[in-house]
Structure formats: structure tokens, C-alpha cells
Protein backbone atom coordinates (compact mmCIF):
# COMPACT_ATOMS: atom_id res chain seq x y z
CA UNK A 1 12.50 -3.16 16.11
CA UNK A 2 14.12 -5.38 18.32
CA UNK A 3 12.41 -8.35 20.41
CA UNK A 4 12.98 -9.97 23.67
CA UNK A 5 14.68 -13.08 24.10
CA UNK A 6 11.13 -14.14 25.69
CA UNK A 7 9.37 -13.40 22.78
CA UNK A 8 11.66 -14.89 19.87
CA UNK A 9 11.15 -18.10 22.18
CA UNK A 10 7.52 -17.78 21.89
CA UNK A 11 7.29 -17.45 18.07
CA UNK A 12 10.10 -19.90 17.12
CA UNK A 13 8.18 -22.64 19.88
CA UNK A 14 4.30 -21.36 18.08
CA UNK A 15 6.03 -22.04 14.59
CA UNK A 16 7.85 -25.44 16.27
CA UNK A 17 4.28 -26.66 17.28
CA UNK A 18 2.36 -25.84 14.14
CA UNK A 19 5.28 -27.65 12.16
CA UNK A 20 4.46 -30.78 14.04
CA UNK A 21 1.18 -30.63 13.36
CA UNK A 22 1.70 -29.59 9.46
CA UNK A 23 4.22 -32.73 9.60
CA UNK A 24 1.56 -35.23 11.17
CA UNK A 25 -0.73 -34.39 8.07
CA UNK A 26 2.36 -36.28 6.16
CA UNK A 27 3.20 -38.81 8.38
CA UNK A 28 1.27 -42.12 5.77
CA UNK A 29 4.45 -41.53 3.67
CA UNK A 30 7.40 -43.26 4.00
CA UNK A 31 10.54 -41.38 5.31
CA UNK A 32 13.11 -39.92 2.70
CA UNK A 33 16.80 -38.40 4.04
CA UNK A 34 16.84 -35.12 4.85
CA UNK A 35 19.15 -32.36 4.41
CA UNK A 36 21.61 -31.72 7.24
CA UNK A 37 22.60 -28.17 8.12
CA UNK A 38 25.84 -28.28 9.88
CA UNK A 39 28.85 -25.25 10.58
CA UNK A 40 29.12 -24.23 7.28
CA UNK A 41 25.28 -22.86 7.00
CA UNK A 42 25.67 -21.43 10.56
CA UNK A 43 28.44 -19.19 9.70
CA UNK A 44 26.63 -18.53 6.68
CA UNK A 45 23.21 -17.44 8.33
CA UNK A 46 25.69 -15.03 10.82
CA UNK A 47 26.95 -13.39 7.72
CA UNK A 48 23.37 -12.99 6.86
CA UNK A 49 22.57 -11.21 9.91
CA UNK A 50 25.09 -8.84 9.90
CA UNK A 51 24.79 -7.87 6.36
CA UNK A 52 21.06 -7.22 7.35
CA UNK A 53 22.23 -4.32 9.18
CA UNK A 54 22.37 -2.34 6.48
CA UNK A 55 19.23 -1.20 6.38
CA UNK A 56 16.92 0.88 7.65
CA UNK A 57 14.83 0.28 11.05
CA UNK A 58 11.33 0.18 9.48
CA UNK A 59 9.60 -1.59 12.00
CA UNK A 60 10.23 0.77 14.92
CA UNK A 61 8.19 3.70 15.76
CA UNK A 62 11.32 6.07 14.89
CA UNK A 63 11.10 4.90 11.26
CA UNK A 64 8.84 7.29 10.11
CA UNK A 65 9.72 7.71 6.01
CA UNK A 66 8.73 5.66 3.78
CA UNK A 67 4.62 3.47 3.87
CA UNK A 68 7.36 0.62 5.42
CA UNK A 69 5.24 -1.50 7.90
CA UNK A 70 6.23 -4.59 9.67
CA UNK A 71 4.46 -7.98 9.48
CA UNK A 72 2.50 -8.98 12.07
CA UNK A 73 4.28 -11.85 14.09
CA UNK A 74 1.34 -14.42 12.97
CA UNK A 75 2.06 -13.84 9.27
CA UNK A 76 5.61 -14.39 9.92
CA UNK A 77 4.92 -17.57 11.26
CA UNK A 78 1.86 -18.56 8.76
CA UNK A 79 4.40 -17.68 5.65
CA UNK A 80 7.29 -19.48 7.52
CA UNK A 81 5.07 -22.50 8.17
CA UNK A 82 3.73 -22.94 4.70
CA UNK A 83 7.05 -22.43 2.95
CA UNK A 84 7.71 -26.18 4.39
CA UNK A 85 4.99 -27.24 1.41
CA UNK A 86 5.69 -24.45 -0.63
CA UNK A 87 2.69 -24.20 -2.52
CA UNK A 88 1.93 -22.50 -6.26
CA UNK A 89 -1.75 -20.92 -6.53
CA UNK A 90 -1.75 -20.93 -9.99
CA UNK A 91 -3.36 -23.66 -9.75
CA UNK A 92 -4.96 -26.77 -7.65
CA UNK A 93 -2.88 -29.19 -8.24
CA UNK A 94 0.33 -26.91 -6.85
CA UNK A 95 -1.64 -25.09 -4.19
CA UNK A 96 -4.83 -27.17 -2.87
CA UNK A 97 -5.20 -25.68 1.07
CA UNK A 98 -3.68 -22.44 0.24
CA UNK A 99 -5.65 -21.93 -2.93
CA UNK A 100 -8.73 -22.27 -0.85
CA UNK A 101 -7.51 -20.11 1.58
CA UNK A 102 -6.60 -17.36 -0.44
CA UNK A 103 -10.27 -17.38 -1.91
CA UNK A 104 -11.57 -16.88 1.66
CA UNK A 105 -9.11 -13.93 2.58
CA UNK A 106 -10.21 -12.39 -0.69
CA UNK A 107 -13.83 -12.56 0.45
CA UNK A 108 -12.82 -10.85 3.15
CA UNK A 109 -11.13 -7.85 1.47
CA UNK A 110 -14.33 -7.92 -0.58
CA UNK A 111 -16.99 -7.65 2.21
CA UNK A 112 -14.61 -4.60 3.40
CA UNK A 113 -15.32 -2.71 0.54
CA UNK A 114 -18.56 -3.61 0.23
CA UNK A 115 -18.96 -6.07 -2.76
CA UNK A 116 -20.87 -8.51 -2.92
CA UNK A 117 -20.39 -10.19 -6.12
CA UNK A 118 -16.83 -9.83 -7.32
CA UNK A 119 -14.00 -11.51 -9.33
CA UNK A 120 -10.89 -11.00 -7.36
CA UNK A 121 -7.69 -12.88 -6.20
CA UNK A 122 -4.28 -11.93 -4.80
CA UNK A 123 -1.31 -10.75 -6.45
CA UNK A 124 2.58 -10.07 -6.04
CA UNK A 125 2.17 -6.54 -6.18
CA UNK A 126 -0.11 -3.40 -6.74
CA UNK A 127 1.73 -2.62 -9.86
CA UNK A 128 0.72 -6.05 -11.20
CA UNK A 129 -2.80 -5.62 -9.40
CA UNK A 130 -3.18 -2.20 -11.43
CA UNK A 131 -1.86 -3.77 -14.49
CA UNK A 132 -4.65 -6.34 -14.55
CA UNK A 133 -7.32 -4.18 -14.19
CA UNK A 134 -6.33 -1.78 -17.02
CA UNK A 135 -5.68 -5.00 -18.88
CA UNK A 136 -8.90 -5.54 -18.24
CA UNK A 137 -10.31 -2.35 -18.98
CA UNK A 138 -8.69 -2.37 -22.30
CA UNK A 139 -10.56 -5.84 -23.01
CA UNK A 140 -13.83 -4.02 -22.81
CA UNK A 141 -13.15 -0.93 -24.04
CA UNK A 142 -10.25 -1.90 -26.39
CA UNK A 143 -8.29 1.42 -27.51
CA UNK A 144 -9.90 3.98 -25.56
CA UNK A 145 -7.38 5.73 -23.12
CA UNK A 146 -6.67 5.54 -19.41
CA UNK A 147 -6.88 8.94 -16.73
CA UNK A 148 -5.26 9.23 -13.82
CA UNK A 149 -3.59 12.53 -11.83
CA UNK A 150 -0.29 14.31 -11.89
CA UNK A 151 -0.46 12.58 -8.20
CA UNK A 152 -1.57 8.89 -8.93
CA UNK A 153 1.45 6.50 -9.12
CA UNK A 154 4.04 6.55 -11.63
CA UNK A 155 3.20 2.70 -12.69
CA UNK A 156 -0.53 3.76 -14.25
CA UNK A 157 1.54 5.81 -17.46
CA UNK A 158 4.14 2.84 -17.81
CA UNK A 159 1.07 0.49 -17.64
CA UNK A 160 -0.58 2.32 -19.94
CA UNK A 161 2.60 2.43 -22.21
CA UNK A 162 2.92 -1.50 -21.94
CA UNK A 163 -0.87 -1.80 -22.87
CA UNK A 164 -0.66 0.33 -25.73
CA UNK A 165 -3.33 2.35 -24.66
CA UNK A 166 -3.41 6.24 -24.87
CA UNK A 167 -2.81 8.05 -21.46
CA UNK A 168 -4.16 11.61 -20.01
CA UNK A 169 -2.30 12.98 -17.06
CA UNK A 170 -5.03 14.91 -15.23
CA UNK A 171 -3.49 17.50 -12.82
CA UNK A 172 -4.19 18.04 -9.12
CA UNK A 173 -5.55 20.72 -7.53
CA UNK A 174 -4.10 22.60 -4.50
CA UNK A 175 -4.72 19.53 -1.74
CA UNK A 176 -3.22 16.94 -4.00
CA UNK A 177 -6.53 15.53 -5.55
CA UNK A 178 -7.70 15.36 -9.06
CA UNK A 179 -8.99 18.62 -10.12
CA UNK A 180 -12.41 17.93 -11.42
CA UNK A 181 -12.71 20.45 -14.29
CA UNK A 182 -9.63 19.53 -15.93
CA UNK A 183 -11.17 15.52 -16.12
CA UNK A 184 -14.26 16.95 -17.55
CA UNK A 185 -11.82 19.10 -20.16
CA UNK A 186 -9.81 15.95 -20.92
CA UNK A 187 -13.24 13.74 -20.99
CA UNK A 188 -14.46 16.37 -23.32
CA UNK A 189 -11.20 16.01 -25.78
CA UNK A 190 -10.02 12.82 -25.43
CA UNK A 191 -11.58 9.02 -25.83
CA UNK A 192 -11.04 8.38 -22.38
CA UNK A 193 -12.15 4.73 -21.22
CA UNK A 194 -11.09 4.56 -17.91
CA UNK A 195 -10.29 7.19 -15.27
CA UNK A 196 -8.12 5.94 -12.52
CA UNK A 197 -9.05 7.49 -9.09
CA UNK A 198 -6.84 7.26 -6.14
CA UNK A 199 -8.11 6.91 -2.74
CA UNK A 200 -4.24 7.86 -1.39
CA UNK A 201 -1.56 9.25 -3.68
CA UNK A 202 1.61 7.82 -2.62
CA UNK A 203 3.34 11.38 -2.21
CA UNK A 204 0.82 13.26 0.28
CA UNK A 205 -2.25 10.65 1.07
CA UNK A 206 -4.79 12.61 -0.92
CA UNK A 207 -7.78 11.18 -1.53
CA UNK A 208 -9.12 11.79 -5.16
CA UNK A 209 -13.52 12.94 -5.05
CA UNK A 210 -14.59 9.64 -5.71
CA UNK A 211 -18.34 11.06 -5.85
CA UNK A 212 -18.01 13.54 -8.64
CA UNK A 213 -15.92 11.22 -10.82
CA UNK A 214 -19.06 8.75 -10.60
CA UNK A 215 -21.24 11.71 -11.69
CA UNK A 216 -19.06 12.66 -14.63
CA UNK A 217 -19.28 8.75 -15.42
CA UNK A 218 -22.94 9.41 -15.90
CA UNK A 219 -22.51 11.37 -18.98
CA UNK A 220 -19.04 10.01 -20.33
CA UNK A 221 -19.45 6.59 -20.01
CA UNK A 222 -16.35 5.20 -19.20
CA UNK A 223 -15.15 2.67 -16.44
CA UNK A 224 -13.90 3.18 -12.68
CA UNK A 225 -10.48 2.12 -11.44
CA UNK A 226 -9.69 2.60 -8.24
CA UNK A 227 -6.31 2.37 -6.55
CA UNK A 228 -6.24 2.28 -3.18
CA UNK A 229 -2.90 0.15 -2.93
CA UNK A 230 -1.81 2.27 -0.19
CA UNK A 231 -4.67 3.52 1.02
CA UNK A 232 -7.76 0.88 0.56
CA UNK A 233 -7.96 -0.09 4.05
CA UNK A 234 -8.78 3.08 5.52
CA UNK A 235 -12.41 2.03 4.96
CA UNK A 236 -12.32 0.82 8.63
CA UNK A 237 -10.91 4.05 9.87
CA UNK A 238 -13.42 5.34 12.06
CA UNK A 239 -11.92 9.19 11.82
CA UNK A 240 -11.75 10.15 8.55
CA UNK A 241 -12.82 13.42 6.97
CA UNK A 242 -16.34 14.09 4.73
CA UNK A 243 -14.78 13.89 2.02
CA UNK A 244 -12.75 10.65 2.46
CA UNK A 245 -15.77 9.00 4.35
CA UNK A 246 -17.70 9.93 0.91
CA UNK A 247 -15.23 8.39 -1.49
CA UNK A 248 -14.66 5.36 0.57
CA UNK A 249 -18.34 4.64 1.01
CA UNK A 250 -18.80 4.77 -3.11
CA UNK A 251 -16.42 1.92 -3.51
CA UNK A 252 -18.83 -0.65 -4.27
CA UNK A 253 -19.79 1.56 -7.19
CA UNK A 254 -16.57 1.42 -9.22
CA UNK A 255 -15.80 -1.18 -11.43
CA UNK A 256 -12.39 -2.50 -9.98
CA UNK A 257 -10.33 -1.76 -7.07
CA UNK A 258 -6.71 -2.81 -6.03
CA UNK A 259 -5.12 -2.88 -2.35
CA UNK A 260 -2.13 -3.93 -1.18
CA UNK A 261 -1.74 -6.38 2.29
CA UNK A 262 1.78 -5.72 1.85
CA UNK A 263 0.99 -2.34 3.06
CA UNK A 264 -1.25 -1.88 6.23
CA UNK A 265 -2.65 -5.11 5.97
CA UNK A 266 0.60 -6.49 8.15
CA UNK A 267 1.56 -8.71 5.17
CA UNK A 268 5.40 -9.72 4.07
CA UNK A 269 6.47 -9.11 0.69
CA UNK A 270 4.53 -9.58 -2.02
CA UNK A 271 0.78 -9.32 -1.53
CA UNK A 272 -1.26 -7.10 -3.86
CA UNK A 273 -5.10 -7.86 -4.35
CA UNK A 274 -7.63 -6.94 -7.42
CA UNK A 275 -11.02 -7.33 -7.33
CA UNK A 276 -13.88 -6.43 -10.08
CA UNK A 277 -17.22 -5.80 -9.46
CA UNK A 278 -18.32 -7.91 -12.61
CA UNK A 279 -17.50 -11.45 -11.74
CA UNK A 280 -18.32 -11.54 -15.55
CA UNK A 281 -14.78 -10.12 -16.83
CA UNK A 282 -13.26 -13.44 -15.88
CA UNK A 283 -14.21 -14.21 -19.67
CA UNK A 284 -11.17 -12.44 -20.54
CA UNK A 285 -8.88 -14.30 -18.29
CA UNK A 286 -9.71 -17.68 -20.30
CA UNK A 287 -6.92 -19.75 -21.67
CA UNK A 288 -6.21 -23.37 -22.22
CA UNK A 289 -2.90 -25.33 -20.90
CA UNK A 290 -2.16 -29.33 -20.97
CA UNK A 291 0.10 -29.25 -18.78
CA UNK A 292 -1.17 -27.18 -15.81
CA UNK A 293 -4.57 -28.45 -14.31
CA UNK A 294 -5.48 -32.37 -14.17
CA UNK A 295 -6.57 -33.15 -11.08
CA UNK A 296 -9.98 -30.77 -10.98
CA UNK A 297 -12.76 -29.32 -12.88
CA UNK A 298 -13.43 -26.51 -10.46
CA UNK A 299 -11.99 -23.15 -11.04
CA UNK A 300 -8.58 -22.40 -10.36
CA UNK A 301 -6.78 -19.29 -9.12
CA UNK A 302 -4.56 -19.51 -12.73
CA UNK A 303 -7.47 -19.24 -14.52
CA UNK A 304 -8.56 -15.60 -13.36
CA UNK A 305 -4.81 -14.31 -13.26
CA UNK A 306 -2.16 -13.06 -16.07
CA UNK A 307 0.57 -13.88 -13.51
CA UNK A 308 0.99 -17.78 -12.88
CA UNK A 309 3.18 -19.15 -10.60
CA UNK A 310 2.38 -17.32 -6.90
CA UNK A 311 3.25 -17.81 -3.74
CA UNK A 312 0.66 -19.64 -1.84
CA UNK A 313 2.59 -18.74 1.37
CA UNK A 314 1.30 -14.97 0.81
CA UNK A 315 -2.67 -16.51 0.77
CA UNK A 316 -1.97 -18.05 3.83
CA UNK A 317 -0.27 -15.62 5.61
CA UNK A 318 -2.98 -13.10 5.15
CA UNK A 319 -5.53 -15.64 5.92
CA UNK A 320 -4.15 -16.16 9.51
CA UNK A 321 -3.93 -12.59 9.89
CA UNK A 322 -7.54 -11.75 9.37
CA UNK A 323 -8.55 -14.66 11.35
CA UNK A 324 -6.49 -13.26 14.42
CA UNK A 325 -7.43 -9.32 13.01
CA UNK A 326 -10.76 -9.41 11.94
CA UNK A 327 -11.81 -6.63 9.37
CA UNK A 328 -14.15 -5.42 11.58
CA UNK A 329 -15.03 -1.41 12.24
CA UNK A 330 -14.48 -1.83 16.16
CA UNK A 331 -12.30 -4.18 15.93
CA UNK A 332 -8.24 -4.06 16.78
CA UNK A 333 -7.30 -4.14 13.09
CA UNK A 334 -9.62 -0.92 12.42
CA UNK A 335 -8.49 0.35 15.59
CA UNK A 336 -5.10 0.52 14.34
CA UNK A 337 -5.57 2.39 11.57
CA UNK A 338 -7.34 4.66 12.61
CA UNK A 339 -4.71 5.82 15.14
CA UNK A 340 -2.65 6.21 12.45
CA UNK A 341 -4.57 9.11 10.92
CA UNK A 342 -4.78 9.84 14.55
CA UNK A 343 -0.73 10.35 14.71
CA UNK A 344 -0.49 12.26 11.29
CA UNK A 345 -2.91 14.64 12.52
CA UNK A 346 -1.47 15.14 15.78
CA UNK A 347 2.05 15.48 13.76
CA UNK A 348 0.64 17.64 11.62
CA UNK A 349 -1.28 20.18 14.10
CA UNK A 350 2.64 20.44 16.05
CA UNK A 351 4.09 20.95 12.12
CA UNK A 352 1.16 23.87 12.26
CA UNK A 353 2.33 25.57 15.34
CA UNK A 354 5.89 25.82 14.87
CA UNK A 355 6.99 28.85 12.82
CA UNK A 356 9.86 26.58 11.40
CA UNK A 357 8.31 24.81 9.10
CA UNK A 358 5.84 25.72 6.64
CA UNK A 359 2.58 23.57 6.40
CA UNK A 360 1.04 22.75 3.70
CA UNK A 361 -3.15 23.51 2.42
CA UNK A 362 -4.76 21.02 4.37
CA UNK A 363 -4.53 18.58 6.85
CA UNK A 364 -3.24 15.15 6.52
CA UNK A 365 -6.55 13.07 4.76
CA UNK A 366 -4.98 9.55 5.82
CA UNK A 367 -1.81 9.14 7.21
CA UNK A 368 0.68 11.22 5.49
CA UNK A 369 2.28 14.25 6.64
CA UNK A 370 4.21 16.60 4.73
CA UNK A 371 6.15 19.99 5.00
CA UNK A 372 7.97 22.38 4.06
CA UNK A 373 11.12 24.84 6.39
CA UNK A 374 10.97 27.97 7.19
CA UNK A 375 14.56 29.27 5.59
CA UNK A 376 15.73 32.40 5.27
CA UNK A 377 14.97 34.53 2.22
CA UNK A 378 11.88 32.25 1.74
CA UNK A 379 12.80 30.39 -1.44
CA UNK A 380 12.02 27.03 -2.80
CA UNK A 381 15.75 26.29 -3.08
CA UNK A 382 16.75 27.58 0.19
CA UNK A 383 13.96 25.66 1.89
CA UNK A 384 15.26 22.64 -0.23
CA UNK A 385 18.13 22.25 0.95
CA UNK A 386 17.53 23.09 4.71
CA UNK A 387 14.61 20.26 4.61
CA UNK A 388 17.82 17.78 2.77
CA UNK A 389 19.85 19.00 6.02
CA UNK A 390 17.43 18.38 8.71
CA UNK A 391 16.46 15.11 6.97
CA UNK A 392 20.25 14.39 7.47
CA UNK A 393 20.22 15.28 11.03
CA UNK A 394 17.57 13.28 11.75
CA UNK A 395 18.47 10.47 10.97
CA UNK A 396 21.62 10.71 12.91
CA UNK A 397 19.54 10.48 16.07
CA UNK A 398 17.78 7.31 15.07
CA UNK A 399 14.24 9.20 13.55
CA UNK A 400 13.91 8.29 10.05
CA UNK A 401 12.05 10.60 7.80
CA UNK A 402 11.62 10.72 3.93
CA UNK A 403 11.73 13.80 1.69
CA UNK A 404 9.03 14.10 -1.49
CA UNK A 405 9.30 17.10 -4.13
CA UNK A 406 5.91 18.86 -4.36
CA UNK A 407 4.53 20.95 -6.29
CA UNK A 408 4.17 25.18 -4.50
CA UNK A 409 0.72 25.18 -5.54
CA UNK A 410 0.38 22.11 -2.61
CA UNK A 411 1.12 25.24 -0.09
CA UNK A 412 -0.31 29.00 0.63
CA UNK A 413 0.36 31.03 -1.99
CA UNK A 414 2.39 33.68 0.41
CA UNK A 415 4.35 30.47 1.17
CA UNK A 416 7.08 31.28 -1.15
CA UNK A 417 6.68 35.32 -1.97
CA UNK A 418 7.20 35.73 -5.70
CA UNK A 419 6.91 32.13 -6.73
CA UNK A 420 4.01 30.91 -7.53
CA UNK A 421 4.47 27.76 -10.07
CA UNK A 422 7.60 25.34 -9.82
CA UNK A 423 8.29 22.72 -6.95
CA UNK A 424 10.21 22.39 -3.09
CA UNK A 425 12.01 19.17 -1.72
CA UNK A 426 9.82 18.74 1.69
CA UNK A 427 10.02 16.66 4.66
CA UNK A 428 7.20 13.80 4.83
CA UNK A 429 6.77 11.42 7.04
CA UNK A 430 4.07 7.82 6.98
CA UNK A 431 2.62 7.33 10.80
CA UNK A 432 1.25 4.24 9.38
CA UNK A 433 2.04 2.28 12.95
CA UNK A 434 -0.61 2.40 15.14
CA UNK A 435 2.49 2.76 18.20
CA UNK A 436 3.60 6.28 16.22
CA UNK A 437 0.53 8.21 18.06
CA UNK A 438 2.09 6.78 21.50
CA UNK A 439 5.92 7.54 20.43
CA UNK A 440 4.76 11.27 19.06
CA UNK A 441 6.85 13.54 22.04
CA UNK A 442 10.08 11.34 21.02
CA UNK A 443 9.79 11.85 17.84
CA UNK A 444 8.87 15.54 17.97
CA UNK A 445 11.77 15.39 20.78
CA UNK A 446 14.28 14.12 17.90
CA UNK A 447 12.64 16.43 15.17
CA UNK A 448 12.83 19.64 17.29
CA UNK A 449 17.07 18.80 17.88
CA UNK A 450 17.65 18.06 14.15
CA UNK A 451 15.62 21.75 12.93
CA UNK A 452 18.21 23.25 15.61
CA UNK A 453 21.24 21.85 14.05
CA UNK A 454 20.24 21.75 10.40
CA UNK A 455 19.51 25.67 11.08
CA UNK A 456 23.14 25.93 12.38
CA UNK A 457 24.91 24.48 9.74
């Protein structure tokens, strides 16, 4: 979490360099006063600080909740840096560089999945990324409903809701994924027009069977969504399962997909992507403003997006990361996710061993570990609150954990003797730093003393 005094120094000179360069670009213009920051907005930013310590460490290795991942250092500096321009990618005229930027690090998330011809720009969010691409669905299918699992996240049935089209919760099976003979059940009842799949649920990392859903598309004709806001770019991950492999590999086969930089693409706050596979949907998208676009007759960013002012800082950020990170399958980026499965499954074969906690069906499929405790009389409730107590004790030694409510079906069914439907409040825990696999015996060290004292109290 913390950095060295030696390497603060390094970014603030990097970002003190690249401003005098970004300055020299402006130099033709004649000078204009310039704000002066003086005591008042010292004390000010030291009041700033310390209220900043209210919060949780996400960037260390300890802070293993919530998917919380820090920015890398060059995105820091590219959003810093452009932030001096601040420039709107709605359009050309408020975001020239950075609009053309955030076309090229699109391209790149598309040639990761596979696609070569797309529609796609960036977003402030996955929820707004998902929206669009219902929106969208709902465009050429207008009416028919939207799918998605008792897993998928929360925002598909409020989307729905706000589109005004009909939703069908599909439920899960016993690993978290969508259970394929209730979609063909719903398919069968229901004018569904587009089934959501998610290539990792927020709550466990599941990752839903991609290749049967495009089989079931062969008879039911509807339309592909894919969120992988969370989970898209484990595409590079070089250790995934058969199953996961499989589903990633059919990406290029869906109609739209949605990832999140924000996420494990090292990104600040907010940076969601959508992409379709028919460039041809931008017809929806058209609209006609005075006021907006004068300068240029090619297409603008505002044109193929419901949102319209955006941060152009996020385009370039993400831009300078993949230049530094390439999206490459041996490269450091892929690398680094990949030892993040690594870590969960590691975490996960310790969780295994241990008769203290209870483990679930199956191993981790991306990153995600949950679990269950080991309490006495074997309950749901009594394992509740144990798992609330160690969670507690945790993070009184600095490891930060998270706690999910899942269904019992997600577990053995001897788990729990005599309850076989109904839910438990478990432990779960995002390795999504690549540094979590080398930090694993401290924070099994830190795990192992909060079970003790959670079990004494």
C-alpha cells in the first residue's frame, strides 16, 4: 500500500517531465495568470490525507475482500497528466488526442477477444456498459425479454426494469453457473430475446457454459450478451479450466460483450468497455445535435454512445497502460492474471485441507475463493455467525476479507445435515493481485490466528 520516498520521487518527476512536454505543445499561445495555491490549499490537501484514512487498504496484498485492484502507477500518471487538458470524448471537438486514443485501446480489448469487426467504445461503468447493450438488444428485438442467472449481477433485472423489457431469472446449478435445462424451460415458455451469460459472477467467479448457450441459440433464436465485467480478461490466463478455456474461446461468437479496465485492467475509476460484434447496430445510436460537433465530419465517440460527456482522461490512461502491458498471452499483463487464479487455487486447496472450514463444490474457476466454517452443531446459522466473527478478527490483524451469502446447494449436500435448501453467510476472498500468490503463508498466517480466536469467542 505504501511507497518509498524513492519511488513517489520517481512518479511525481515522470509526471513533472511529461507536463513539460504536454505544456510545450501549448507554448504559440500567449500567457494568461494562473491560479496560485498558497497555505490555505496546503492545510486543506493535509485534511484530505488524513480523512483518506478511513478506508480500507485495497492495494496491499492483505486486502483480500472485495475485486478492489490498484492502478498501475503509469495510469496514475497518464490520467493525472491529461486532466491538465481535461478532455470530453463525446465528441472531437472536446476530446481530439484522447478520442483517438481511446479508439486504439478499444481495438485492443477487441483483438483480445477475438473480434475483428466490432462497434465498441469505453464507458464509465459496466452497469452503463450492460445497459447499452440490452438497450441495444431491445432495438432489434424490441419487447422480447432478457435472461440472465440467479448469479449474474443485480444491475441486468434493474436494467431490464428501466428498459421496460420482461426479465427471466434463470437459476444456477450447484457450481454457481447457469443451469442449462432450466434456460431451455424458460426459452420454451417465455419470449426470451436475449440471454445474458456471465463469464464470472461477481459472488463466486463462476463461469456460465458459454458453448451450450450458443447451441440452444441455434434453435431459439435469440441474441448473446456477455458480461464479463469482472471477469473478461481472463482470456489471457494461460491456466484456466476446460470449461472456462471453452467459454472464453466462443467469445467472438456472441453478439456483445462488456469488460471493465476498472477491474483487472489496472484502470482508476470509471472505465467500463462495450463492444458488438455487428459494427452495424451503430444505426441505433444515431441522433442529431447543433450544438455538439462542428469542427469534423468523421465519426465521433458521441455518436455510438447513450452517455455523453466522458472522461477522456480514462481513454488515455488505459491507452498508456496497454502500451507499457501489452495484451499479449506471454506477456507480463497475462502473466499477472494468471497468477491470480494461481493464488485462489492455492487458497483454496489450504481452505480444502483444513477441517475448519467447509469448502465449497468446486474449485475456484477464476479468482474467487469462497467458504464456509466448520461450527459446532453444523448449521447454516451457527456457521454464519462464526464466518461474521472470524471476518471480524481478521481484519483486526490487517487481512481484509469479504463475506457473500450463498446459496447450500453451492456446497456438499452432507455440508449442513438436515438442510438442504436455504442460504449461509461465507467467507470469500478476490486474489485478483498477481503479489497475493507470493504473500499466501502471511495471509494463511493471519487467517489461521483469526479461526483460533473467532472459535474462542
Amino acid at each position: 500500500m505504501s511507497q518509498t520516498d524513492s519511488s513517489m520521487d520517481q512518479l511525481f518527476n515522470l509526471l513533472k517531465e511529461a507536463q513539460r512536454q504536454l505544456d510545450a505543445g501549448f507554448s504559440n499561445l500567449p500567457p494568461t495568470s494562473s491560479i496560485v495555491l498558497g497555505d490555505d490549499a496546503a492545510a486543506i490537501l493535509q485534511e484530505v490525507a488524513t480523512r483518506l484514512h478511513d478506508n480500507y487498504p485495497y492495494a496491499h496484498p492483505l486486502y483480500a475482500g472485495q475485486m478492489l485492484k490498484p492502478p498501475h502507477p503509469i495510469a496514475r500518471l497518464a490520467y493525472a497528466l491529461t486532466m491538465s487538458v481535461n478532455p470530453n470524448n463525446h465528441a472531437l471537438d472536446g476530446g481530439r488526442a484522447s478520442s483517438t486514443m481511446e479508439l486504439e485501446a478499444v481495438a485492443e480489448l477487441a483483438k483480445m477477444f477475438g473480434l475483428s469487426s466490432y462497434l465498441g467504445h469505453l464507458s464509465s461503468s459496466g452497469t452503463f456498459a450492460n445497459l447499452e447493450a440490452l438497450w441495444v438488444s431491445g432495438q432489434t428485438l424490441p419487447g422480447r425479454g432478457i435472461a440472465a442467472s440467479d448469479q449474474a449481477h443485480y444491475t441486468h433485472t434493474r436494467i431490464s426494469s428501466v428498459l421496460r423489457l420482461p426479465f427471466a431469472e434463470i437459476s444456477s446449478d450447484s457450481t454457481g453457473r447457469m443451469d442449462m435445462t432450466a434456460l431451455r424451460q424458460a426459452l420454451e415458455t417465455s419470449d426470451i430475446g436475449t440471454v445474458v451469460a456471465t463469464l464470472g459472477t461477481t459472488a463466486v467467479g463462476a463461469v456460465d457454459p458459454l458453448p451450450q448457450i450458443l447451441e440452444l441459440q441455434k434453435k431459439y433464436h435469440f441474441r448473446i450478451h456477455v458480461d464479463a465485467a469482472y471477469g473478461g480478461y481472463f482470456t489471457l490466463a494461460g491456466n484456466l479450466d476446460d470449461d472456462a478455456r471453452a467459454a472464453f474461446d466462443l467469445i467472438p461468437h456472441v453478439d456483445s460483450i462488456v469488460v471493465d479496465p476498472h477491474k483487472h485492467g489496472l484502470q482508476p475509476y470509471g472505465c467500463g468497455a462495450v463492444l458488438f460484434r455487428d459494427p452495424a447496430v451503430g444505426r441505433f445510436y444515431k441522433h442529431d445535435s447543433p450544438f455538439t460537433y462542428f469542427t469534423s465530419n468523421e465519426l465521433h465517440l458521441g455518436e455510438i454512445s447513450l452517455e455523453c460527456s466522458r472522461a477522456g482522461a480514462s481513454a488515455v490512461a488505459l491507452w498508456a497502460t496497454q502500451q507499457l502491458l501489452p495484451y499479449n498471452r506471454d506477456g507480463e499483463f497475462a502473466r499477472g492474471i494468471s497468477l491470480g487464479r494461481e493464488a485462489a487455487l492455492e487458497f483454496n486447496r489450504r481452505i480444502a485441507a483444513d477441517s475448519r472450514f467447509l469448502a465449497p463444490n468446486t474449485s475456484p474457476q477464476l479468482d474467487i475463493v469462497f467458504y464456509a466454517m466448520r461450527s459446532p452443531g453444523q448449521t447454516p446459522d451457527a456457521s454464519s455467525a462464526l464466518a461474521r466473527r472470524v471476518f471480524d478478527e481478521a481484519a483486526k490483524r490487517n487481512l481484509h476479507l469479504a463475506l457473500a451469502t450463498l446459496p447450500l446447494r453451492f456446497f456438499p449436500p452432507d455440508t449442513f445435515p438436515g438442510y438442504r435448501t436455504g442460504s449461509v453467510t461465507c467467507l470469500r476472498s478476490v486474489m485478483m493481485k498477481p503479489e497475493h500468490r507470493a504473500w499466501m503463508d502471511q495471509i494463511w498466517q493471519r487467517l489461521d490466528h483469526a479461526v483460533e480466536d473467532a472459535r474462542k469467542s
